[in-house]
PDB file of N, CA and C in Angstrom:
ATOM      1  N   UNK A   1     -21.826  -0.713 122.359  1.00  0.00           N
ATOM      2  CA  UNK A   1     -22.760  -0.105 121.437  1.00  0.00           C
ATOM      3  C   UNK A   1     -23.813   0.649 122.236  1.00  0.00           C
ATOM      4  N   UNK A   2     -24.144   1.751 121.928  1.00  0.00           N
ATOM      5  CA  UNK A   2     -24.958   2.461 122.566  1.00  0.00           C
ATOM      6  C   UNK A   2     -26.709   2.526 122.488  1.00  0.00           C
ATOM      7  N   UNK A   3     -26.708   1.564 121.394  1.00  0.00           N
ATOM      8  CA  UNK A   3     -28.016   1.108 121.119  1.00  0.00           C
ATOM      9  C   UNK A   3     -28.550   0.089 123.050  1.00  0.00           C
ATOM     10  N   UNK A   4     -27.806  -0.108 123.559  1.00  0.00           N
ATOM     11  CA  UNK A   4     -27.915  -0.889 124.956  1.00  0.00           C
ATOM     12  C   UNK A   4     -28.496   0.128 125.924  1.00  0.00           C
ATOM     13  N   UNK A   5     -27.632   1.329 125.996  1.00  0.00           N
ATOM     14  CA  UNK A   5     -28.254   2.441 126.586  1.00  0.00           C
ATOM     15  C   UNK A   5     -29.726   3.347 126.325  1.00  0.00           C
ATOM     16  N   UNK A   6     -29.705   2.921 125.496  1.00  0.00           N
ATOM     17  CA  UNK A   6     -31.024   3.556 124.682  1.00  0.00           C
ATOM     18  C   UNK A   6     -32.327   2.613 125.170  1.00  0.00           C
ATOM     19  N   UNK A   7     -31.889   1.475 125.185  1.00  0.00           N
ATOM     20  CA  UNK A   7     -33.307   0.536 125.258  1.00  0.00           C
ATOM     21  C   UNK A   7     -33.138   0.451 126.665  1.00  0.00           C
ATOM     22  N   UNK A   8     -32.124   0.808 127.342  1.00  0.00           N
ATOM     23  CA  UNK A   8     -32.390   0.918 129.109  1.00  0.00           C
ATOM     24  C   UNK A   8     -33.265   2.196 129.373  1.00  0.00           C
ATOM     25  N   UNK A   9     -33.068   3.309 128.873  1.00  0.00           N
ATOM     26  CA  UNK A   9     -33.766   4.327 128.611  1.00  0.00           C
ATOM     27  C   UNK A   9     -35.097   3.827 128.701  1.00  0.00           C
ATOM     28  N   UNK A  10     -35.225   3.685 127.286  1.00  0.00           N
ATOM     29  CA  UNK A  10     -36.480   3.340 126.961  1.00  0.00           C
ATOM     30  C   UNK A  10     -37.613   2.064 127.884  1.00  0.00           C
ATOM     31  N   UNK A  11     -37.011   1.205 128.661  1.00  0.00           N
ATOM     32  CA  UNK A  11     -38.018   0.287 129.421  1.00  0.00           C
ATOM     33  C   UNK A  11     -37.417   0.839 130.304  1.00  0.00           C
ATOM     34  N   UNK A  12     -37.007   2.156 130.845  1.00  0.00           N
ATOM     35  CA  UNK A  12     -37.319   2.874 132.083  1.00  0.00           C
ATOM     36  C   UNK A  12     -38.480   3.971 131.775  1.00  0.00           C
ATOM     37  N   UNK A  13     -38.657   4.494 130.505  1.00  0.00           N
ATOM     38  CA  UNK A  13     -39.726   4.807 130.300  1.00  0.00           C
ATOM     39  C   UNK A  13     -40.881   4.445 130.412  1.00  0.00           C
ATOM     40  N   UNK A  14     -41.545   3.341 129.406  1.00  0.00           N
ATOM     41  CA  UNK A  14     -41.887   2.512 129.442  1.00  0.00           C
ATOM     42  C   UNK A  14     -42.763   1.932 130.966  1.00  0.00           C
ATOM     43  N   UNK A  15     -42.079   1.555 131.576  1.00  0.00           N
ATOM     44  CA  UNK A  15     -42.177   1.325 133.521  1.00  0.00           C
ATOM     45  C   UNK A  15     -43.030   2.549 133.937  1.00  0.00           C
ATOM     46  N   UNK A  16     -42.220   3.529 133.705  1.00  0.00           N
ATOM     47  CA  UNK A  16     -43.171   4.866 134.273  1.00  0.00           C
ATOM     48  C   UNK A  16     -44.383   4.884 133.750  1.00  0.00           C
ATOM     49  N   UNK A  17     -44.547   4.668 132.366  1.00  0.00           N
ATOM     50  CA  UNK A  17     -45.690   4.730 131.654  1.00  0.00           C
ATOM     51  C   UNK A  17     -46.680   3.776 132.201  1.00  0.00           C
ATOM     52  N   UNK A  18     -46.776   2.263 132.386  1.00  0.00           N
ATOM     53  CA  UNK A  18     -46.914   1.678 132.934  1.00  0.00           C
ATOM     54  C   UNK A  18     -47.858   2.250 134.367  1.00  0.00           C
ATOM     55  N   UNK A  19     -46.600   2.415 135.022  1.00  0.00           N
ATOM     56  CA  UNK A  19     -47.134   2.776 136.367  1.00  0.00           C
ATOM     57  C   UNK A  19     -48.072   3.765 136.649  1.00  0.00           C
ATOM     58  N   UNK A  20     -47.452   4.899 135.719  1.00  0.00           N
ATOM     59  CA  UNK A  20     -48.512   6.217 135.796  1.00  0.00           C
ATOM     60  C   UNK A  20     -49.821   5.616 135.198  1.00  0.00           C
ATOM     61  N   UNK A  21     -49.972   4.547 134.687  1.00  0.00           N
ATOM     62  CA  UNK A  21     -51.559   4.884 134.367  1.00  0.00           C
ATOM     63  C   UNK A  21     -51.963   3.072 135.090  1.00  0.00           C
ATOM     64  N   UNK A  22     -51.556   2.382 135.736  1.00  0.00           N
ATOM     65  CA  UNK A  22     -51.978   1.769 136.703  1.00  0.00           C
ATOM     66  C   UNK A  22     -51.969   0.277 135.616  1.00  0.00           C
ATOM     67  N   UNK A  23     -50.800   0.247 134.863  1.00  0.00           N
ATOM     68  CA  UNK A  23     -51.104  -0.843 134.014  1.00  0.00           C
ATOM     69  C   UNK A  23     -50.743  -2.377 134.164  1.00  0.00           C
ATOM     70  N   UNK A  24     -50.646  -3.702 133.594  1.00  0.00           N
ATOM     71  CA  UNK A  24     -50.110  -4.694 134.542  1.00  0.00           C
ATOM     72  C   UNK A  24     -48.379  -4.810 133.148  1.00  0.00           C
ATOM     73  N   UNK A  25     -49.154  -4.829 132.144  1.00  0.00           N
ATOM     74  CA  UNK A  25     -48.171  -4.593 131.218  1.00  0.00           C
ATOM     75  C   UNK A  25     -47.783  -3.944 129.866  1.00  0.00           C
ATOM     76  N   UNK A  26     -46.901  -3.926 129.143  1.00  0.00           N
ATOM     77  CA  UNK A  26     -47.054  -2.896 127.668  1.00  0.00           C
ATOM     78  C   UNK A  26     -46.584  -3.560 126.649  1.00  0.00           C
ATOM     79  N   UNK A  27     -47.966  -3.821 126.405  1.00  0.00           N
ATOM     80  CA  UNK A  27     -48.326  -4.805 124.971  1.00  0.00           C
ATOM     81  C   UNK A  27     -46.974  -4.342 123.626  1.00  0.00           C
ATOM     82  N   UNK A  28     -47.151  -3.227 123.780  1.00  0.00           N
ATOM     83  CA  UNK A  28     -46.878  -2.673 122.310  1.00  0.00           C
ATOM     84  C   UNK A  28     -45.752  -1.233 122.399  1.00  0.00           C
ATOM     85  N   UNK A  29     -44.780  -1.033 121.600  1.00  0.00           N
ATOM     86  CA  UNK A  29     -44.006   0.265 121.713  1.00  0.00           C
ATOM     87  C   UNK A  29     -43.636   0.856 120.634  1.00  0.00           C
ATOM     88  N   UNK A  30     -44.017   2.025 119.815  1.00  0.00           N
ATOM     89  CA  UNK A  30     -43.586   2.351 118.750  1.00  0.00           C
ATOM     90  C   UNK A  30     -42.591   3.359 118.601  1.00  0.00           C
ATOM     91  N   UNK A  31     -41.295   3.046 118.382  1.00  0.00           N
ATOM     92  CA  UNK A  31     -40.192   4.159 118.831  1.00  0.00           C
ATOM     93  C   UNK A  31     -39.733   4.562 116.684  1.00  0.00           C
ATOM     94  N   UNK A  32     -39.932   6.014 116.750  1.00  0.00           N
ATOM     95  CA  UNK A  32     -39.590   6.395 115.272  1.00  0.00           C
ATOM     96  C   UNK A  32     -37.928   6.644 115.865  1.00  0.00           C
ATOM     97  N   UNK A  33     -37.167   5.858 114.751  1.00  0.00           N
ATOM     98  CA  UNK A  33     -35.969   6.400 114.354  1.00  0.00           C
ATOM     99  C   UNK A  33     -35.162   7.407 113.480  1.00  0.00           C
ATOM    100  N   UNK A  34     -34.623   8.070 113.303  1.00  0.00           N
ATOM    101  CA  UNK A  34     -34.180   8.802 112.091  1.00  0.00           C
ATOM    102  C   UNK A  34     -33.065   8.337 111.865  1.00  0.00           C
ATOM    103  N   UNK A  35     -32.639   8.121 110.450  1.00  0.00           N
ATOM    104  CA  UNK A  35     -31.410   7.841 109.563  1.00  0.00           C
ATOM    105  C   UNK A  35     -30.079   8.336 109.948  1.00  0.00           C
ATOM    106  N   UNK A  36     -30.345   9.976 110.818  1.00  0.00           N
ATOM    107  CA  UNK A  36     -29.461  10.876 110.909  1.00  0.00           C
ATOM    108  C   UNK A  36     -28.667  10.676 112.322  1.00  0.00           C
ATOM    109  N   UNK A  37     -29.593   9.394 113.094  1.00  0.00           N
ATOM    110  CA  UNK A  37     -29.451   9.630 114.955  1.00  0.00           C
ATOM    111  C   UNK A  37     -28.281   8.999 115.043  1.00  0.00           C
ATOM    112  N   UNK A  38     -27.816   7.993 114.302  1.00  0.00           N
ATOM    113  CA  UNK A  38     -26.541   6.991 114.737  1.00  0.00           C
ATOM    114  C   UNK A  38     -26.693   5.742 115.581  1.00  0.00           C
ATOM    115  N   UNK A  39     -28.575   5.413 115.114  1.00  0.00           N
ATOM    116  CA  UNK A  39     -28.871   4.165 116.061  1.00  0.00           C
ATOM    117  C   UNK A  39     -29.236   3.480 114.851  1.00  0.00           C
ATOM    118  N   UNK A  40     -28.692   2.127 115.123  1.00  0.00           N
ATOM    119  CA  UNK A  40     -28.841   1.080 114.044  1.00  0.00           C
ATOM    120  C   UNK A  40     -30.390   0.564 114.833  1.00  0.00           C
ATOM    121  N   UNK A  41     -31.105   0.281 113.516  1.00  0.00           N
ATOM    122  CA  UNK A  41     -32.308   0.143 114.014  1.00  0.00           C
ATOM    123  C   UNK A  41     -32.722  -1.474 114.768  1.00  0.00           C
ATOM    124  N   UNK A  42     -31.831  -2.766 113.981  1.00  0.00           N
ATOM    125  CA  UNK A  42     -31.589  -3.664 113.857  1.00  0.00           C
ATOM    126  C   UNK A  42     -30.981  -3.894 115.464  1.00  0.00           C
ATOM    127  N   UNK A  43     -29.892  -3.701 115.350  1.00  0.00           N
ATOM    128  CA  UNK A  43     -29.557  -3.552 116.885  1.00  0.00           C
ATOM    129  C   UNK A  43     -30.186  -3.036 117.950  1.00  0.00           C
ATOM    130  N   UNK A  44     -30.988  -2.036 118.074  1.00  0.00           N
ATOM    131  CA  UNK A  44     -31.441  -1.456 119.074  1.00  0.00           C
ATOM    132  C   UNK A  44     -32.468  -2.702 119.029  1.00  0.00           C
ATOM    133  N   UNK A  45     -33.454  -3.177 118.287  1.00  0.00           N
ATOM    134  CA  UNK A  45     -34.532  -4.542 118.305  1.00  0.00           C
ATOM    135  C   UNK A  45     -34.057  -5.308 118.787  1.00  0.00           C
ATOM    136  N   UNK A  46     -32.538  -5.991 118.388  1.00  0.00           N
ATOM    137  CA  UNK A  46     -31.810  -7.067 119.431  1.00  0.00           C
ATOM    138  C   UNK A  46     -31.697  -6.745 121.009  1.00  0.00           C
ATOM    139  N   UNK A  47     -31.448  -5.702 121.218  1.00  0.00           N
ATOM    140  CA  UNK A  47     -31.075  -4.983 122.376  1.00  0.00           C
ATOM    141  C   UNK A  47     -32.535  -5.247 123.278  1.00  0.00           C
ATOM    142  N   UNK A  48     -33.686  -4.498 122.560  1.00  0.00           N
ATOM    143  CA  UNK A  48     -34.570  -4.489 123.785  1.00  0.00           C
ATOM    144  C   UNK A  48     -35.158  -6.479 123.599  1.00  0.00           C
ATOM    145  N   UNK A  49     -34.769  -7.197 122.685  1.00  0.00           N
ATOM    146  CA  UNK A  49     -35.622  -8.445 122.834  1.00  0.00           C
ATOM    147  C   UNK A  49     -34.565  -9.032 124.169  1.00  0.00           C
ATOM    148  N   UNK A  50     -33.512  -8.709 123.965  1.00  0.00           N
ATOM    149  CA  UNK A  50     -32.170  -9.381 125.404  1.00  0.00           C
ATOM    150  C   UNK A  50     -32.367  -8.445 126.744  1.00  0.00           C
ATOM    151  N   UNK A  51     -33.038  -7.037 126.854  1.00  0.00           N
ATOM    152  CA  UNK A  51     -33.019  -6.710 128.044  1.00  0.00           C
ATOM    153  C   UNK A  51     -34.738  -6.143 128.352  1.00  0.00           C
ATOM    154  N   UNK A  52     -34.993  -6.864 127.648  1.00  0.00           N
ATOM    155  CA  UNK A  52     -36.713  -6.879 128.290  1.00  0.00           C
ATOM    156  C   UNK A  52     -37.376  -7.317 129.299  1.00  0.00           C
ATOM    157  N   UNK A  53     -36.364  -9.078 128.879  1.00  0.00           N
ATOM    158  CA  UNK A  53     -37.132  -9.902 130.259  1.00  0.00           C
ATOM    159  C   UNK A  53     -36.920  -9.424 131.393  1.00  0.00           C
ATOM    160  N   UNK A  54     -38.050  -9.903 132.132  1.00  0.00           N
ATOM    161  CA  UNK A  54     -38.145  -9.515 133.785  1.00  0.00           C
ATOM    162  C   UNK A  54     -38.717  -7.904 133.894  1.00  0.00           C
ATOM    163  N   UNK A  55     -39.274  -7.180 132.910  1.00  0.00           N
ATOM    164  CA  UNK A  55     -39.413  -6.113 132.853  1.00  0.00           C
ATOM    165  C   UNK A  55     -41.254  -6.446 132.772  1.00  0.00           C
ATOM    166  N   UNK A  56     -41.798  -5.215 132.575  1.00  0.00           N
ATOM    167  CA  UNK A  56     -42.827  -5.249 132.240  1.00  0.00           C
ATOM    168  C   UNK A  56     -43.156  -4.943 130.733  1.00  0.00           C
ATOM    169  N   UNK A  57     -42.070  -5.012 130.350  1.00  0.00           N
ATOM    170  CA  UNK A  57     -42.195  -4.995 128.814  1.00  0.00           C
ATOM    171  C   UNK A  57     -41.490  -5.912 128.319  1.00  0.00           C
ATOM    172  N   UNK A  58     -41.813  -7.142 129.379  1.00  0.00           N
ATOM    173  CA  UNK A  58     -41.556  -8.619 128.856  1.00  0.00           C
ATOM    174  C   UNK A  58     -41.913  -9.357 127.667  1.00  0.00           C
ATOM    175  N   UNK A  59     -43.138  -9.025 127.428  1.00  0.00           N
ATOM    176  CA  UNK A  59     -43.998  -9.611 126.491  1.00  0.00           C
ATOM    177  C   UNK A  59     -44.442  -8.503 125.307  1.00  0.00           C
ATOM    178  N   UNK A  60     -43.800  -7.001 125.423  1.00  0.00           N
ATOM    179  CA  UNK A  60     -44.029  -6.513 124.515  1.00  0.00           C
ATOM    180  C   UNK A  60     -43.505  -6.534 122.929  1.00  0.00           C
ATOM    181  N   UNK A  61     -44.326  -5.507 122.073  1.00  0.00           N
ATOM    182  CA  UNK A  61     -44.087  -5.865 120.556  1.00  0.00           C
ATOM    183  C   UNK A  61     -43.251  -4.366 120.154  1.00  0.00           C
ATOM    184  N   UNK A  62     -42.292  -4.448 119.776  1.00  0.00           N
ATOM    185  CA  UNK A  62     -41.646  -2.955 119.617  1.00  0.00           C
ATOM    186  C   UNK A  62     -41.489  -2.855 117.696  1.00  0.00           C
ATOM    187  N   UNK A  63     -41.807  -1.631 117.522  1.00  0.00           N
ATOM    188  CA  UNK A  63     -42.501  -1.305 116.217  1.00  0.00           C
ATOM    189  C   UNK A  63     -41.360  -0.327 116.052  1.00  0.00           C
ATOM    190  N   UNK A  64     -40.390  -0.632 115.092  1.00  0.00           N
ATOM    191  CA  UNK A  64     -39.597   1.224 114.782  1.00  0.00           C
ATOM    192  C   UNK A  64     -40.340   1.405 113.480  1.00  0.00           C
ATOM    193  N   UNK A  65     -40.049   2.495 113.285  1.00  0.00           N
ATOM    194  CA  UNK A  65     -40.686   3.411 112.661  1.00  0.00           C
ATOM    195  C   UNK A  65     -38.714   4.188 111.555  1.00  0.00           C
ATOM    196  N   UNK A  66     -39.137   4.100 110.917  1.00  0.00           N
ATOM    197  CA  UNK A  66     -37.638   4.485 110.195  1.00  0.00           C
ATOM    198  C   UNK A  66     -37.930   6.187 109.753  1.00  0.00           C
ATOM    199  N   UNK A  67     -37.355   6.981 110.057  1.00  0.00           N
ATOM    200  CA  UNK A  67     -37.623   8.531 109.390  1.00  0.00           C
ATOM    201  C   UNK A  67     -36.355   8.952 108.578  1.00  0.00           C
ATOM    202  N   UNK A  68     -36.746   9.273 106.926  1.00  0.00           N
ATOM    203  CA  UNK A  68     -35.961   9.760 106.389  1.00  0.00           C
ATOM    204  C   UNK A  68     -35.168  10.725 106.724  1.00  0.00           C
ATOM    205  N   UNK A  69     -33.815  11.158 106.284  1.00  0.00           N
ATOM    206  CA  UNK A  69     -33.330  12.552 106.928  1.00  0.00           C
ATOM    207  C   UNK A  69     -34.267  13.319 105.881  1.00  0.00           C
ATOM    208  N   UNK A  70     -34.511  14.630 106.048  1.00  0.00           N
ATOM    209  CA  UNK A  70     -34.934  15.873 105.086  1.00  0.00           C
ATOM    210  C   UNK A  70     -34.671  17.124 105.913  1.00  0.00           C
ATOM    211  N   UNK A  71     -33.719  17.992 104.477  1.00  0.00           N
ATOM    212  CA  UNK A  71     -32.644  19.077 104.936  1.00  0.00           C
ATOM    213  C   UNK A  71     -34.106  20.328 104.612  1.00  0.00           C
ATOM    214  N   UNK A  72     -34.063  21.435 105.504  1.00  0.00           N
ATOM    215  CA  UNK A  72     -34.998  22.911 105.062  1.00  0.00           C
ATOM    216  C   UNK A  72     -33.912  24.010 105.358  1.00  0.00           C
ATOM    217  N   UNK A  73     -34.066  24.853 104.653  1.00  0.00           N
ATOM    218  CA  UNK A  73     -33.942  26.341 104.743  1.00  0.00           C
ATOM    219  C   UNK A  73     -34.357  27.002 106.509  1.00  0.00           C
ATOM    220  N   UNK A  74     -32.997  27.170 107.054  1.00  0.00           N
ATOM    221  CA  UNK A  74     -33.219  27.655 108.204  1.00  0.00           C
ATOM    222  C   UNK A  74     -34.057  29.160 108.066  1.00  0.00           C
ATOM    223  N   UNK A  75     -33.926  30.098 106.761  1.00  0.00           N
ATOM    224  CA  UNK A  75     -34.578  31.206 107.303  1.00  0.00           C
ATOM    225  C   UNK A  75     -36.277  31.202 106.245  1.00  0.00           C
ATOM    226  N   UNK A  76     -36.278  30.528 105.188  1.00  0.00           N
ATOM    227  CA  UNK A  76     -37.872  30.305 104.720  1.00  0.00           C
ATOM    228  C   UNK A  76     -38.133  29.275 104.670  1.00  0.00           C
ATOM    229  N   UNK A  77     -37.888  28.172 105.221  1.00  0.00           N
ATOM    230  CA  UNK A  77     -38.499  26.681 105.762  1.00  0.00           C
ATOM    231  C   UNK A  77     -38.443  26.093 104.460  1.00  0.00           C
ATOM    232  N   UNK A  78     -37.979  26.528 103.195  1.00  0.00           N
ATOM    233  CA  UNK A  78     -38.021  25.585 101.915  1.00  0.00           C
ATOM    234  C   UNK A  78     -37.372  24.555 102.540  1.00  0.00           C
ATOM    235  N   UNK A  79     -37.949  23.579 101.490  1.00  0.00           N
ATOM    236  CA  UNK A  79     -36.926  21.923 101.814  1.00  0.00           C
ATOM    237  C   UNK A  79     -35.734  22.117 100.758  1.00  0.00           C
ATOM    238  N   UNK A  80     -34.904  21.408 101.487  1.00  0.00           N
ATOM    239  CA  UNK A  80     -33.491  21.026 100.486  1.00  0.00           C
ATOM    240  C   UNK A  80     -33.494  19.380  99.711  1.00  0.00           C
ATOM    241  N   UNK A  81     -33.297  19.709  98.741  1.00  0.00           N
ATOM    242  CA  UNK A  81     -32.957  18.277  97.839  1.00  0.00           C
ATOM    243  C   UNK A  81     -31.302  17.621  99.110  1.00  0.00           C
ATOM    244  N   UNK A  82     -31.852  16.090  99.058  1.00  0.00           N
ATOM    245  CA  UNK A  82     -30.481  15.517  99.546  1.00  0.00           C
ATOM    246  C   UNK A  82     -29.259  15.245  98.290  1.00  0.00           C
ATOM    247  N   UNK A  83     -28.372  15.468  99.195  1.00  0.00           N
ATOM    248  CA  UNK A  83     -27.445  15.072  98.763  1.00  0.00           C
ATOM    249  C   UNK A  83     -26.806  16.264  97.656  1.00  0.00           C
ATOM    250  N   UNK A  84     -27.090  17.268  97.898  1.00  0.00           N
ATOM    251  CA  UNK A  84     -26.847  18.543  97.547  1.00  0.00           C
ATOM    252  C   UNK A  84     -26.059  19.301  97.885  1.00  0.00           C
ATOM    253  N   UNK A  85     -25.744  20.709  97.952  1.00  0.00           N
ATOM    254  CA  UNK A  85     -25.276  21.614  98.423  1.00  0.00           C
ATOM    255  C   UNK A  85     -26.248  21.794  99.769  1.00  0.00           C
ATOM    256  N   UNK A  86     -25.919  21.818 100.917  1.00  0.00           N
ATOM    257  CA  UNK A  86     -27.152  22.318 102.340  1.00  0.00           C
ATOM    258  C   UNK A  86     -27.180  23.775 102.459  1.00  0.00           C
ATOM    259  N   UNK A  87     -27.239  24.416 101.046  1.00  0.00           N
ATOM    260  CA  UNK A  87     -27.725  25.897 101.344  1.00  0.00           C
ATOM    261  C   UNK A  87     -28.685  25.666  99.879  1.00  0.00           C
ATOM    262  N   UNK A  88     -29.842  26.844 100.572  1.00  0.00           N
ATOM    263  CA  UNK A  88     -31.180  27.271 100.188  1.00  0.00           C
ATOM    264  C   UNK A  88     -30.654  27.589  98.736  1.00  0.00           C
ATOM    265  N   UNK A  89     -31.501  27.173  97.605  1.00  0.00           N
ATOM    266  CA  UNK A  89     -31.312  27.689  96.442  1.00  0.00           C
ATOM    267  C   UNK A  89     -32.072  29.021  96.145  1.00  0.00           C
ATOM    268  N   UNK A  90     -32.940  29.170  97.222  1.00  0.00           N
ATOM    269  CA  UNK A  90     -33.742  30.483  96.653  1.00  0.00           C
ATOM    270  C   UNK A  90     -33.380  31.642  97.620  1.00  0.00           C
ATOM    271  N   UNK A  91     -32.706  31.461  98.712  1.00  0.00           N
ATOM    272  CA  UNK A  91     -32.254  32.570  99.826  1.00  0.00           C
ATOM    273  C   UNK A  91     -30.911  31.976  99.697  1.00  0.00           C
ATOM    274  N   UNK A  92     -29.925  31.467  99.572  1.00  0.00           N
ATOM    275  CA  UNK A  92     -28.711  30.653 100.373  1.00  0.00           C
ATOM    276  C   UNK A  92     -28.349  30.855 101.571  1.00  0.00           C
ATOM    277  N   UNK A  93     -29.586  30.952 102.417  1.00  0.00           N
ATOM    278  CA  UNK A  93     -29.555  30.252 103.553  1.00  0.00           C
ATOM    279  C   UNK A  93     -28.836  28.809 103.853  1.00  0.00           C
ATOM    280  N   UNK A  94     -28.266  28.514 105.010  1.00  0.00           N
ATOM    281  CA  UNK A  94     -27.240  26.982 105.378  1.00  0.00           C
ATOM    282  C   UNK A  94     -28.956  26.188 105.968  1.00  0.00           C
ATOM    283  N   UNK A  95     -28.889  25.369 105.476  1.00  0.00           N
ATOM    284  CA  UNK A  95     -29.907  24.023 105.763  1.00  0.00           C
ATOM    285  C   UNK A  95     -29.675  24.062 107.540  1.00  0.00           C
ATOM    286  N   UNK A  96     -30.971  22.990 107.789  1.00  0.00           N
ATOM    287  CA  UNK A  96     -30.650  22.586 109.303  1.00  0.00           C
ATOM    288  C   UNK A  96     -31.353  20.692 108.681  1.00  0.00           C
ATOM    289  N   UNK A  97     -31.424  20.153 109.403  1.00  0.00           N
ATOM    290  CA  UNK A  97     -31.420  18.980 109.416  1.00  0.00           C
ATOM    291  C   UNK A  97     -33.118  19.645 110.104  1.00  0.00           C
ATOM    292  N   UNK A  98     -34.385  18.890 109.858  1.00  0.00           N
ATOM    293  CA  UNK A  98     -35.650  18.948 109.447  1.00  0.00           C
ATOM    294  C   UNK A  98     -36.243  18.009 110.271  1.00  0.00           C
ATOM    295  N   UNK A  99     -35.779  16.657 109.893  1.00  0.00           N
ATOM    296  CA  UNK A  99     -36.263  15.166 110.149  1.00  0.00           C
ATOM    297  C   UNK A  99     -35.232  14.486 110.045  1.00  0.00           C
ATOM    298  N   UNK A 100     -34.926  12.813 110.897  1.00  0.00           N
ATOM    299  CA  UNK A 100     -34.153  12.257 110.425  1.00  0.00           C
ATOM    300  C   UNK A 100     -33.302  12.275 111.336  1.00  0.00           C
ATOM    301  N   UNK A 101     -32.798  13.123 112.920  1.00  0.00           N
ATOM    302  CA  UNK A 101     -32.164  12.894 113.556  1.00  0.00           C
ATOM    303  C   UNK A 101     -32.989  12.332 114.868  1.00  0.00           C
ATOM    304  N   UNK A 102     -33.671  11.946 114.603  1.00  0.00           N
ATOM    305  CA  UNK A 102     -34.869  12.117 115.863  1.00  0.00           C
ATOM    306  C   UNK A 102     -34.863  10.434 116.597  1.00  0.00           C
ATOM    307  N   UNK A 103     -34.896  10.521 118.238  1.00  0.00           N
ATOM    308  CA  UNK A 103     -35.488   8.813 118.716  1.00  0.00           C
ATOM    309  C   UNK A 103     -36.584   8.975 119.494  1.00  0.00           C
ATOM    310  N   UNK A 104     -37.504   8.699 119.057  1.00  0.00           N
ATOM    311  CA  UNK A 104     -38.483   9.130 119.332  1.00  0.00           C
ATOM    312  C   UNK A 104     -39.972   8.233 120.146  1.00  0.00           C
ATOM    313  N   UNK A 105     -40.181   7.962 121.825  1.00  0.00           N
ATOM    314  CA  UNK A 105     -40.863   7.067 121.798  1.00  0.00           C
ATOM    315  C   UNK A 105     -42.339   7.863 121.351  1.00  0.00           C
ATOM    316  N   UNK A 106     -42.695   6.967 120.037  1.00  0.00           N
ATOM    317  CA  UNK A 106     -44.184   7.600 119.775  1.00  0.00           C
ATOM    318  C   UNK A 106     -45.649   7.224 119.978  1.00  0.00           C
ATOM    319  N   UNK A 107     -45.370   5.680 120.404  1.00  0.00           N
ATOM    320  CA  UNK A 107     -46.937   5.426 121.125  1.00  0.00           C
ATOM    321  C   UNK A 107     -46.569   4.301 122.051  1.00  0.00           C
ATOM    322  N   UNK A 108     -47.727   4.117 122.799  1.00  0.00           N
ATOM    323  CA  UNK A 108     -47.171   2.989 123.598  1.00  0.00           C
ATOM    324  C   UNK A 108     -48.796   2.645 124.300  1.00  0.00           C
ATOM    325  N   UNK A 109     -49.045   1.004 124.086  1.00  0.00           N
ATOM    326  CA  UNK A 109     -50.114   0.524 124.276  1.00  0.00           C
ATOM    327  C   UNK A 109     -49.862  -0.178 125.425  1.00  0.00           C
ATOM    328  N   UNK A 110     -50.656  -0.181 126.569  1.00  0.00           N
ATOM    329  CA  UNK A 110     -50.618  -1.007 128.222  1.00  0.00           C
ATOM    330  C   UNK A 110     -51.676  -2.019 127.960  1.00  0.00           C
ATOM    331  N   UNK A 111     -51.551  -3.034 128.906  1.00  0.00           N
ATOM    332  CA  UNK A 111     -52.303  -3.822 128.837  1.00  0.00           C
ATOM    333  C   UNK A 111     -52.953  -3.359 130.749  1.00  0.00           C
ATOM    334  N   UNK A 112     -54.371  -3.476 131.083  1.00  0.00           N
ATOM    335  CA  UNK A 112     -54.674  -2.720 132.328  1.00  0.00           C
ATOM    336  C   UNK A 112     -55.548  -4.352 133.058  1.00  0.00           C
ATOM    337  N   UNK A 113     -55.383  -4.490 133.995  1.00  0.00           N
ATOM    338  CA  UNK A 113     -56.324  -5.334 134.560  1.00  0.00           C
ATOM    339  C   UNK A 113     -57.490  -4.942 134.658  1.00  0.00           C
ATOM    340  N   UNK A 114     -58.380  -6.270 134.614  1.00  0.00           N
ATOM    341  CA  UNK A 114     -59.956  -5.949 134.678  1.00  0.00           C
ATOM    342  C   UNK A 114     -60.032  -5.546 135.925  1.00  0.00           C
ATOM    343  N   UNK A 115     -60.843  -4.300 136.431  1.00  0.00           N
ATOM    344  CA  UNK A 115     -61.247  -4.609 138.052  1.00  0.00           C
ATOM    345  C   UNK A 115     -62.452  -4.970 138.271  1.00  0.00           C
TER     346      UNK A 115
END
């Protein structure tokens, strides 16, 4: 499952983040998912609670964030109703996918030693 690769990704991120700002650890991680990406959200949470330890995002709290898909009009940005035809009712323009395919790390809280 590729949700494994993703959360290796991600607490290699994570680490950098960490490091670049001189931290001891990262309390907190908020990664938005979209409906459209092909990551079970459920799994990817199992994933990073089994390959966390020994990391510095041992003790962290990981927050997804779920993002609806929503289809727009590639040439006047109208939105498309789901589950529709994916062309524009007012140009028939072909849709693009909007929101909803996205993995996204979107915040991330360090914990810093006192000096």
């Amino acid at each position: 499952m590729h949700e494994y690769s993703i959360v290796q990704s991600l607490l290699a991120q994570l680490a950098e983040q960490a490091a670049r700002h001189g931290a001891t650890a990262v309390a907190r991680a908020v990664v938005r998912i979209g409906e459209a990406s092909g990551v079970d959200p459920d799994l990817l949470a199992t994933a990073f609670d089994m390959l966390r330890e020994g990391t510095v995002s041992a003790g962290a709290e990981l927050e997804i964030e779920r993002v609806p898909i929503r289809w727009a009009c590639r040439a006047c940005g109208r939105d498309i109703e789901p589950g529709g035809i994916l062309r524009c009712p007012a140009c028939g323009a072909p849709a693009r996918l909007a929101a909803g395919g996205e993995i996204v790390l979107a915040r991330v809280e360090l914990e810093v030693a006192d000096v």
